[in-house]
C-alpha atoms as a PDB file:
ATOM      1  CA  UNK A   1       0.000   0.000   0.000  1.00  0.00           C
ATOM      2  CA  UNK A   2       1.127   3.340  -0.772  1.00  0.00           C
ATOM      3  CA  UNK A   3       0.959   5.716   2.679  1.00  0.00           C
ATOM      4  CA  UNK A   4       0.987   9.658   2.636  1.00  0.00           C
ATOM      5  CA  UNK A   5       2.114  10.940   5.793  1.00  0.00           C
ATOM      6  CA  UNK A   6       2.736  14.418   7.142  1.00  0.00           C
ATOM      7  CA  UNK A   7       3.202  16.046  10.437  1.00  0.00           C
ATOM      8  CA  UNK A   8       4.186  19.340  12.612  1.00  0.00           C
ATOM      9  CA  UNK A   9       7.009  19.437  14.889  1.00  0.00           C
ATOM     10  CA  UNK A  10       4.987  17.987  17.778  1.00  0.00           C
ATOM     11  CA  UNK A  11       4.374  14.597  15.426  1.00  0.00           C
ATOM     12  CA  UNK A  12       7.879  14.957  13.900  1.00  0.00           C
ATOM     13  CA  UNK A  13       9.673  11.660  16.215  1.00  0.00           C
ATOM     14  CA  UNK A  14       6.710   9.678  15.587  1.00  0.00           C
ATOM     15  CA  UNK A  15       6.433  10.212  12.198  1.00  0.00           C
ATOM     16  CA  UNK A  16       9.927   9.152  11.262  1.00  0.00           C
ATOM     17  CA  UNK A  17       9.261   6.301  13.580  1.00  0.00           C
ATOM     18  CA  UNK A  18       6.358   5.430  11.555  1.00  0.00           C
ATOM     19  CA  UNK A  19       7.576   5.863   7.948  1.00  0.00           C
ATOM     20  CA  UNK A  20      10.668   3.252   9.426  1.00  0.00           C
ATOM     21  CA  UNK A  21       7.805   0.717  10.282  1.00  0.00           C
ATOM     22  CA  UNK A  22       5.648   1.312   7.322  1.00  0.00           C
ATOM     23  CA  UNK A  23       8.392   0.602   5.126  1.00  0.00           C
ATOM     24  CA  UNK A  24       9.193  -2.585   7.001  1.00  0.00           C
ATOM     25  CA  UNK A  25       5.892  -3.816   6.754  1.00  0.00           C
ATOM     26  CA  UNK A  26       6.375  -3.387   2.794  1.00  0.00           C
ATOM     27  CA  UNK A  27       4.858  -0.088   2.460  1.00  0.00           C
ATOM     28  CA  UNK A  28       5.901   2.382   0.261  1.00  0.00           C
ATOM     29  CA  UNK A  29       5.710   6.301   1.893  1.00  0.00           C
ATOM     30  CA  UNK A  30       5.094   9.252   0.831  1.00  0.00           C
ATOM     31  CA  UNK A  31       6.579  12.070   3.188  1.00  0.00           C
ATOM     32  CA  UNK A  32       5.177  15.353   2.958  1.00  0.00           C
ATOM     33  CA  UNK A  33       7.012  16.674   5.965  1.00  0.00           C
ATOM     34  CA  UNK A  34       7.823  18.498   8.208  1.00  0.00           C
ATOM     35  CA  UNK A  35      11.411  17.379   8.382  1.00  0.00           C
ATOM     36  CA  UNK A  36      13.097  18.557  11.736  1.00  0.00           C
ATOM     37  CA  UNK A  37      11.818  19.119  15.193  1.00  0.00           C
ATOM     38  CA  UNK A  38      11.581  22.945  14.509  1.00  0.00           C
ATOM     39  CA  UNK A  39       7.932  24.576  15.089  1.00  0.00           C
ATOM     40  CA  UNK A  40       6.137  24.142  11.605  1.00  0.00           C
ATOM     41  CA  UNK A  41       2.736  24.974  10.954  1.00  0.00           C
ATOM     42  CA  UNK A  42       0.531  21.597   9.992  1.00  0.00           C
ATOM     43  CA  UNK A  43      -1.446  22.698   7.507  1.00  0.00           C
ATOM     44  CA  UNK A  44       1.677  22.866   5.158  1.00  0.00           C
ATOM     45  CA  UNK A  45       2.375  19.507   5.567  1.00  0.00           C
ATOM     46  CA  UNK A  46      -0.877  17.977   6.182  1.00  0.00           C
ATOM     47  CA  UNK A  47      -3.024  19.093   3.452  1.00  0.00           C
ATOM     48  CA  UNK A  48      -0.673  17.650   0.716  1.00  0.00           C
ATOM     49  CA  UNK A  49      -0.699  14.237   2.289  1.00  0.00           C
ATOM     50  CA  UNK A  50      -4.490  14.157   2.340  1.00  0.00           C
ATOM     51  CA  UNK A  51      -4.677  16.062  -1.342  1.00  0.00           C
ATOM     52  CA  UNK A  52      -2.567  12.541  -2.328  1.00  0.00           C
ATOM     53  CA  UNK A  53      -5.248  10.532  -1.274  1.00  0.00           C
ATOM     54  CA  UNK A  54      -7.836  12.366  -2.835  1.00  0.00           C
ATOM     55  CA  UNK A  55      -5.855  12.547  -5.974  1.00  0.00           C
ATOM     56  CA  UNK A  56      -5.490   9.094  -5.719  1.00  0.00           C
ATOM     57  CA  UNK A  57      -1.377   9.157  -5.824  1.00  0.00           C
ATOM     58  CA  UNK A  58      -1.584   7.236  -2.312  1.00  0.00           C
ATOM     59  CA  UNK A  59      -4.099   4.651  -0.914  1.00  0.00           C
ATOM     60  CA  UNK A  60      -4.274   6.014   2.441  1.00  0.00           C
ATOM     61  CA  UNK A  61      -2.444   9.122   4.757  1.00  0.00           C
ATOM     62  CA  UNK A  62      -1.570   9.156   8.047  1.00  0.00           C
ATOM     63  CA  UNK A  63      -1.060  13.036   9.835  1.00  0.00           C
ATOM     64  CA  UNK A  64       0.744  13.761  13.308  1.00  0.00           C
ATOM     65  CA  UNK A  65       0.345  16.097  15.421  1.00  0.00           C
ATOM     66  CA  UNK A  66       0.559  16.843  19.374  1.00  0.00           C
ATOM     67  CA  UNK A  67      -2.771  16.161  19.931  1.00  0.00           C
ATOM     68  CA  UNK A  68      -4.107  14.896  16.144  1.00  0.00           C
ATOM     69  CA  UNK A  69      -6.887  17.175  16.517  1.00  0.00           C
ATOM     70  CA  UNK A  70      -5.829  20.080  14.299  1.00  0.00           C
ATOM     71  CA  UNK A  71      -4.048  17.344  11.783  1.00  0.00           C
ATOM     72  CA  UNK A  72      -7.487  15.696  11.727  1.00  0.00           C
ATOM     73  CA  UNK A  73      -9.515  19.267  11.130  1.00  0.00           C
ATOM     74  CA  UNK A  74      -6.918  20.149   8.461  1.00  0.00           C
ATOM     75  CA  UNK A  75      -7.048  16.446   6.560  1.00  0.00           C
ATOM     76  CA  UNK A  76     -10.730  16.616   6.652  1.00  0.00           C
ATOM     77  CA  UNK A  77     -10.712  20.451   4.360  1.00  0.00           C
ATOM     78  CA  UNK A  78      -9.748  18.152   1.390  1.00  0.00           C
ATOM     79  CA  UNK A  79     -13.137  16.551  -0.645  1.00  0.00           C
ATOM     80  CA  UNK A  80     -12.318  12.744   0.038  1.00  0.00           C
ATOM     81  CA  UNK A  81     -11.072  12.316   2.688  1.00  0.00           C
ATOM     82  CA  UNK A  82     -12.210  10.930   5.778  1.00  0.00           C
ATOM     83  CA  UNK A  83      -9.813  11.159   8.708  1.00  0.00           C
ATOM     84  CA  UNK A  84     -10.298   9.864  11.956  1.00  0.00           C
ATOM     85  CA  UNK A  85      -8.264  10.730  15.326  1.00  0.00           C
ATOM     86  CA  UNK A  86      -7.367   7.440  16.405  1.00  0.00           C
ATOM     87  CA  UNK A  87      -6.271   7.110  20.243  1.00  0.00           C
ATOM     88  CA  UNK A  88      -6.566   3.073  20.956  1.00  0.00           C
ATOM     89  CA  UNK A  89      -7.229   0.223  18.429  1.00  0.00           C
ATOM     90  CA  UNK A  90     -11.000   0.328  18.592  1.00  0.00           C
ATOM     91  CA  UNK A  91     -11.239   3.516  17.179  1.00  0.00           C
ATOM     92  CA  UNK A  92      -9.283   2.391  14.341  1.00  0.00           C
ATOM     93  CA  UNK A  93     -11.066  -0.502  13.379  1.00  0.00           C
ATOM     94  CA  UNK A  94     -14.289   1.240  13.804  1.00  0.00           C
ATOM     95  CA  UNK A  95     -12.722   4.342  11.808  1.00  0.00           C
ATOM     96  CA  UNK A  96     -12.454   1.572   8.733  1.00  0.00           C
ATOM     97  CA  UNK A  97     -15.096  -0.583   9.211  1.00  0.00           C
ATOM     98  CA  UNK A  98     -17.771   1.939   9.806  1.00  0.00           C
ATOM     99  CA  UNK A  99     -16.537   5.481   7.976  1.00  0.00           C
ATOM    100  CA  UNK A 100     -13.764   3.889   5.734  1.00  0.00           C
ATOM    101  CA  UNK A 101     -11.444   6.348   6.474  1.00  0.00           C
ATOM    102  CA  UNK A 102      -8.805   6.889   4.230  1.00  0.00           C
ATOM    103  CA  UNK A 103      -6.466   9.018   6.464  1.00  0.00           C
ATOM    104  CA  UNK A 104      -5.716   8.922  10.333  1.00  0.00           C
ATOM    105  CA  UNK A 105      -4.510  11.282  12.694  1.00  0.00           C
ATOM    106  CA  UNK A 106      -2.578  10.275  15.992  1.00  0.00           C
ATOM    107  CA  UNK A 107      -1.710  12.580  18.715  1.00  0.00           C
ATOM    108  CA  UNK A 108       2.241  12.021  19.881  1.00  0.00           C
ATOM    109  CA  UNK A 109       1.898  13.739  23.339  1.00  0.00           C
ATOM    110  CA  UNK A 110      -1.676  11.907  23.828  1.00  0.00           C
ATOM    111  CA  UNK A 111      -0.274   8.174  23.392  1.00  0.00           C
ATOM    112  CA  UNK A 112       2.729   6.022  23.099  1.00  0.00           C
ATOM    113  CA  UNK A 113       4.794   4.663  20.003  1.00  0.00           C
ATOM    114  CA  UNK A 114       3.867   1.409  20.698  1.00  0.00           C
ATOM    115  CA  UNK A 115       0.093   2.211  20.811  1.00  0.00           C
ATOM    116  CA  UNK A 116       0.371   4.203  17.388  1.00  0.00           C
ATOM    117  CA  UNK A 117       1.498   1.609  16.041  1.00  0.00           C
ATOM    118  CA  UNK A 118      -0.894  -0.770  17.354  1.00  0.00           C
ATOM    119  CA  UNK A 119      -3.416   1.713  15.776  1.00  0.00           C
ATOM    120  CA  UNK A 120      -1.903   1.416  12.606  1.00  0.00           C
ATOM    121  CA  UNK A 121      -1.216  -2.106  12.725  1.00  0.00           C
ATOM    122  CA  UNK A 122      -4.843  -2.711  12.941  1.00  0.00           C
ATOM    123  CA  UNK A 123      -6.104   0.576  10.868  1.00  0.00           C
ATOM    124  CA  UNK A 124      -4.293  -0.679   7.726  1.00  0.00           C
ATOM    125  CA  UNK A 125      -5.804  -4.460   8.145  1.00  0.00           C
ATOM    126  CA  UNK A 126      -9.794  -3.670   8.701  1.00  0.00           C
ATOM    127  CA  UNK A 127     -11.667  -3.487   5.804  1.00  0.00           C
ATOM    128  CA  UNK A 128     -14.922  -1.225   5.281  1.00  0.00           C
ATOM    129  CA  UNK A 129     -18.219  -3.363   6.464  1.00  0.00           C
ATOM    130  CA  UNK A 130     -19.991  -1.850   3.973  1.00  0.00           C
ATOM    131  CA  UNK A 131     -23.818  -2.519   3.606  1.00  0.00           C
ATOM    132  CA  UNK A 132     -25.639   0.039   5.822  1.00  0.00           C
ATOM    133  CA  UNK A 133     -22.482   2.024   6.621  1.00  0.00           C
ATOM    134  CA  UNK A 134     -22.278   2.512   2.538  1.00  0.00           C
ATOM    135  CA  UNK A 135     -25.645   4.891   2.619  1.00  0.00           C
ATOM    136  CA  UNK A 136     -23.921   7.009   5.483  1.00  0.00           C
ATOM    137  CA  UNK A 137     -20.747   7.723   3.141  1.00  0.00           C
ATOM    138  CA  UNK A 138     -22.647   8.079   0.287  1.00  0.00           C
ATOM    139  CA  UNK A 139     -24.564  10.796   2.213  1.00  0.00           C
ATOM    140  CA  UNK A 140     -21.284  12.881   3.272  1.00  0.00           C
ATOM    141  CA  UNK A 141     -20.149  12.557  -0.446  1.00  0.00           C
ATOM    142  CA  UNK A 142     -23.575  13.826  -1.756  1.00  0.00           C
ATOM    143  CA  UNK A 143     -22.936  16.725   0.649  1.00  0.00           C
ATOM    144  CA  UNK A 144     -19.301  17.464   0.012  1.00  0.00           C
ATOM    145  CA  UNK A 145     -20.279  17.948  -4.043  1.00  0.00           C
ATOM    146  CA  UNK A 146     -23.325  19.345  -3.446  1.00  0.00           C
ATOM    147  CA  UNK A 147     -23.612  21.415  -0.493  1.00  0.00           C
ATOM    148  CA  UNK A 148     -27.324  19.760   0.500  1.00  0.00           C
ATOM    149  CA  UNK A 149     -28.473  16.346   2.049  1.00  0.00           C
ATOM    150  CA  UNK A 150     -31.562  14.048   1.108  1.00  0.00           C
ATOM    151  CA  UNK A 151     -34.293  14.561   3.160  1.00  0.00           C
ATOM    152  CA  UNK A 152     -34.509  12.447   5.976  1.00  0.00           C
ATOM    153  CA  UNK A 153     -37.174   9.774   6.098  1.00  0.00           C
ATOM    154  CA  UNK A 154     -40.633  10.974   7.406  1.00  0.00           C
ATOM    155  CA  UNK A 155     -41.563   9.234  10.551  1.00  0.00           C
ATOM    156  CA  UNK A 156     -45.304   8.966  10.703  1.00  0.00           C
ATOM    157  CA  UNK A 157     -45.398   7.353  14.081  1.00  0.00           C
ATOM    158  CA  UNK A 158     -43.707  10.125  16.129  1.00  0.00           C
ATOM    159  CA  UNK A 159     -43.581   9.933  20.249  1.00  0.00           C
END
C-alpha cells in the first residue's frame, strides 16, 4: 500500500518512527514533511498528504500532530477524505469498518509509540463493512459535491 504521511514538529519523532515501520511492513511512503523538530505549521504539511489521497497518488495518509486534533480538522478540508483521530485500536477498526477512512490522525503527546502503532497495525488491516455504513458515506459525499443532504425519512409514528 502506498501511505501519505505528514506532520508538525509535535508529530515529527513519531512520524519518522512510523515511515521506518511502514516501510518494514512493505509499504511504500510518501513524506510530505515536516522534516526537523523545529515549530512548523501543519497545515503545510498535512493538506498535501491528504490532497494525495484524494488525488489518488496514495491509498491512504496518516497526519501527526501533538494532539491529532488540528491534523485531523486540516485532513478533513480536502473533498475525500475521511480522517479519523485514532487514540486506541478500537477507534481504528471502527474508523475503517464503519466510515472507511482513508487518512488517520494520531496525537504524539496523547499516546505512546507502541500504541500508534498498534493503531496502525490494525487501521491498515480492517476493511470497510460496507452494507448500511455505505448509505452514510454516500450521504457525506452527496454533501461534500453538493452542499445539500436528502431529506430524511418521514416518521409517521412520532412519540
Amino acid at each position: 500500500m502506498k501511505i501519505a504521511i505528514g506532520s508538525d514538529h509535535a508529530g515529527y519523532s513519531y512520524k519518522t518512527a512510523i515511515i521506518e515501520w511502514l516501510r518494514k511492513q512493505g509499504h511504500e511512503v510518501l513524506d510530505f514533511g515536516t522534516h526537523s523538530p523545529d515549530p512548523a505549521d501543519y497545515p503545510l504539511y498535512v493538506i498535501p498528504a491528504a490532497e494525495a489521497v484524494a488525488q489518488g497518488k496514495a491509498d491512504r495518509a496518516v497526519v501527526l500532530g501533538g494532539s491529532g486534533n488540528g491534523e485531523a480538522i486540516a485532513a478533513n478540508k480536502v473533498k475525500g477524505i475521511r480522517c479519523a483521530l485514532c487514540w486506541n485500536t478500537e477507534t481504528a477498526e471502527l474508523a475503517r469498518r464503519h466510515n472507511n477512512a482513508n487518512a488517520i490522525s494520531l496525537g504524539e503527546r496523547m499516546i505512546s509509540l507502541q500504541t500508534a502503532l498498534e493503531i496502525l497495525h490494525v487501521w491498515l488491516n480492517t476493511d470497510f463493512d460496507g452494507g448500511r455504513h455505505s448509505n452514510r458515506i454516500a450521504e457525506l459525499d452527496q454533501y461534500e459535491k453538493t452542499g445539500s443532504l436528502p431529506s430524511p425519512p418521514i416518521n409517521l409514528n412520532p412519540k
